[in-house]
Structures are given as structure tokens and as C-alpha cells.
C-alpha atoms as a PDB file:
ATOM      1  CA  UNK A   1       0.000   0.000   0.000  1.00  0.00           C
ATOM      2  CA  UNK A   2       1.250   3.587  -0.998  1.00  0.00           C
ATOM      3  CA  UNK A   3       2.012   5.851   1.723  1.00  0.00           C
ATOM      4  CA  UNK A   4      -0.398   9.215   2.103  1.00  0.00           C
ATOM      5  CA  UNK A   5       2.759  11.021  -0.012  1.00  0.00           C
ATOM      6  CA  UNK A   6       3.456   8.889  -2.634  1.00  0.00           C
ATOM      7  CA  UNK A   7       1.257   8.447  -5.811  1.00  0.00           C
ATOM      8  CA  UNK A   8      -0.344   4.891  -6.729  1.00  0.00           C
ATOM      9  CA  UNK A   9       2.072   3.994 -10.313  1.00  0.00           C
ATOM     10  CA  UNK A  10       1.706   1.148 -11.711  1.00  0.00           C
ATOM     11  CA  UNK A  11       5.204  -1.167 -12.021  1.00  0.00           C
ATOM     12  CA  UNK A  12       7.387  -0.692 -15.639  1.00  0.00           C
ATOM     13  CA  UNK A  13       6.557  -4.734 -15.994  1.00  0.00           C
ATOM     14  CA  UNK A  14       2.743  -4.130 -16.206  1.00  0.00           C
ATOM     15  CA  UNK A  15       3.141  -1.145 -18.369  1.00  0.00           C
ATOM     16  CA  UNK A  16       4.961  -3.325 -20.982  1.00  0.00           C
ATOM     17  CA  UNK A  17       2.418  -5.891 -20.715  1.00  0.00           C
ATOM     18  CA  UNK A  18      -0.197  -3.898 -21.158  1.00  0.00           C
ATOM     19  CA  UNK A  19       1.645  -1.312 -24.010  1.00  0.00           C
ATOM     20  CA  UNK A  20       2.139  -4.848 -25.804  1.00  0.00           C
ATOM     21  CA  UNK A  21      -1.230  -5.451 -25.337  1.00  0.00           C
ATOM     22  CA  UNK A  22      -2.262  -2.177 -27.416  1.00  0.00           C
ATOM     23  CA  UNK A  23       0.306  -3.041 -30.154  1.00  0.00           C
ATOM     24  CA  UNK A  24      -1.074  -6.205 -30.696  1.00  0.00           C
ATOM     25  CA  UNK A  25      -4.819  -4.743 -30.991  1.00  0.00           C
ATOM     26  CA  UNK A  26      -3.758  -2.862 -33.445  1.00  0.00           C
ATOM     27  CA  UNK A  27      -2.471  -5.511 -35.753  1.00  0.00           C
ATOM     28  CA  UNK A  28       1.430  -5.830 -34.723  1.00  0.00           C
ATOM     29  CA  UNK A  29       2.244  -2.691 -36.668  1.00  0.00           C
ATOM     30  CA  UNK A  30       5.619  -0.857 -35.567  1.00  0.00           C
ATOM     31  CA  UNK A  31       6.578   2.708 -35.162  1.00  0.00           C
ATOM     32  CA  UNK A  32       3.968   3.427 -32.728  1.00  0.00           C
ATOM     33  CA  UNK A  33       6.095   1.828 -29.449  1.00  0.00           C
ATOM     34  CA  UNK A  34       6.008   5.588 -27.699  1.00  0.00           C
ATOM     35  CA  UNK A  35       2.464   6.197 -28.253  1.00  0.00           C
ATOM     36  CA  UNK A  36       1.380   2.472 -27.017  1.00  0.00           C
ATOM     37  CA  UNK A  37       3.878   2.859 -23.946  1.00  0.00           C
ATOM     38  CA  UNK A  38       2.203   6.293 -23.274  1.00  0.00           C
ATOM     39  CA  UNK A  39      -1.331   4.988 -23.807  1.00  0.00           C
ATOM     40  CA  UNK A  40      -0.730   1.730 -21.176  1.00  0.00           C
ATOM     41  CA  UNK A  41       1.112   4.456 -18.427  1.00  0.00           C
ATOM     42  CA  UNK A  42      -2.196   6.500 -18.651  1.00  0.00           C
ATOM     43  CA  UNK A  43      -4.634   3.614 -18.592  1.00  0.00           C
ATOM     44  CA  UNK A  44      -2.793   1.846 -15.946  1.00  0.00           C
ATOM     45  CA  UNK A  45      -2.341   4.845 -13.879  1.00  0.00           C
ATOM     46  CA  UNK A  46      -5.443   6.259 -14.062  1.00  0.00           C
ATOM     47  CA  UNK A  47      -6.573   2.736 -12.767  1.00  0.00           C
ATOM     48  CA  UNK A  48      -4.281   2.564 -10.120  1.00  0.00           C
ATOM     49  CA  UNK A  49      -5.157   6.648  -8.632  1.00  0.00           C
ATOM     50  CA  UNK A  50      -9.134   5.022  -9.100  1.00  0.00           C
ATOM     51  CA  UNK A  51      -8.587   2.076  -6.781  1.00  0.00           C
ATOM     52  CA  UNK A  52      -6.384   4.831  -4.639  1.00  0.00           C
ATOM     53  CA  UNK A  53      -8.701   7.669  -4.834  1.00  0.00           C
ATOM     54  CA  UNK A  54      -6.004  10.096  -6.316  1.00  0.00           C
ATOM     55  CA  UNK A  55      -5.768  12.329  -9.361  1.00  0.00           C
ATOM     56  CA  UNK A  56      -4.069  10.098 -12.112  1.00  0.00           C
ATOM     57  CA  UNK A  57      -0.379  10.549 -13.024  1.00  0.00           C
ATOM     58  CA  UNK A  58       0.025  12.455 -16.782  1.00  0.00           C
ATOM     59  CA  UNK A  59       3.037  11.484 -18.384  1.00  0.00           C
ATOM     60  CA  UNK A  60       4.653  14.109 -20.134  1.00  0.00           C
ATOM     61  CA  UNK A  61       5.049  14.626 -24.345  1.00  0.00           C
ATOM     62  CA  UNK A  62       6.986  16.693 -25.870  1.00  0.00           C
ATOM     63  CA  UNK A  63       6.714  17.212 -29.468  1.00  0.00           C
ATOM     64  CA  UNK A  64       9.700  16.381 -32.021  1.00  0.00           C
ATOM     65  CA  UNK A  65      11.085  18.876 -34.130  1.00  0.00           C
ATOM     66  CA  UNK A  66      10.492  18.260 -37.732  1.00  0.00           C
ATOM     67  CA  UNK A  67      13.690  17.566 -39.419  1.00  0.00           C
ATOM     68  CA  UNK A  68      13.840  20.629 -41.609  1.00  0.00           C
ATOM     69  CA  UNK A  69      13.298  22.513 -38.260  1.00  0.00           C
ATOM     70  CA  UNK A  70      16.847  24.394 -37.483  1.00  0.00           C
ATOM     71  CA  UNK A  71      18.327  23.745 -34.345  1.00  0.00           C
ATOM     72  CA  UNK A  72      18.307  27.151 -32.976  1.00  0.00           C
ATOM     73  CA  UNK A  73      14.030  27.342 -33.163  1.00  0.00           C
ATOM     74  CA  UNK A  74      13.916  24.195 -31.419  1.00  0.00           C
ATOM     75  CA  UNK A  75      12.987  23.979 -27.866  1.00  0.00           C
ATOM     76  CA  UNK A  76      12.441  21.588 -25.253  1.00  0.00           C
END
């Protein structure tokens, strides 16, 4: 059981499962490993803050630059 100041997070094992999970729904096609990895965090989080009665854990996303984006307009 979490204590009162840490946040209910579901273990990097289950995420995997579950991110493998959403992969294979979607017809074992690559390139989207980030987005399925993001997707099982959220689900499994928001889950886990549920059954813990907290506000669920948002993983953060940054955009990528496109490539003909110059270095010095990119930020992070």
C-alpha cells in the first residue's frame, strides 16, 4: 500500500504488458512503441489513482522537431 505522499504507479513490468497489449490490438504494426507505452502508463495509472482515490499521473510529451526545423528554433 502507498504511503499518504506517494502516488499509486503502476510497475514498468505491467506497463509493458499492457503497451504490448495495445500493439497487438492494433495488428502488430511498428513505429507506434512511444504512443502504445504512453497509452498503457495513462490507462494503468489512471486505474491505479481510481482504486487509490487520487488524481491520475500524466506522463509528459513533448513534441519532435520536424527535421527541416533548425536547431536554434527548437525547444524543449
Amino acid at each position: 500500500m502507498p504511503k499518504s505522499n506517494e502516488r499509486a504507479t503502476p510497475d514498468l513490468d505491467a506497463i509493458a504488458k499492457r503497451a504490448y497489449e495495445l500493439y497487438l490490438q492494433r495488428g502488430s504494426v511498428s513505429g507506434h512503441e512511444l504512443d502504445d507505452w504512453l497509452a498503457a502508463e495513462a490507462e494503468l495509472s489512471s486505474a491505479a489513482a481510481h482504486a487509490a482515490n487520487e488524481a491520475p499521473v500524466q506522463p509528459v510529451v513533448r513534441r519532435r522537431a520536424a527535421r527541416n526545423e533548425s536547431q536554434s528554433n527548437r525547444r524543449l
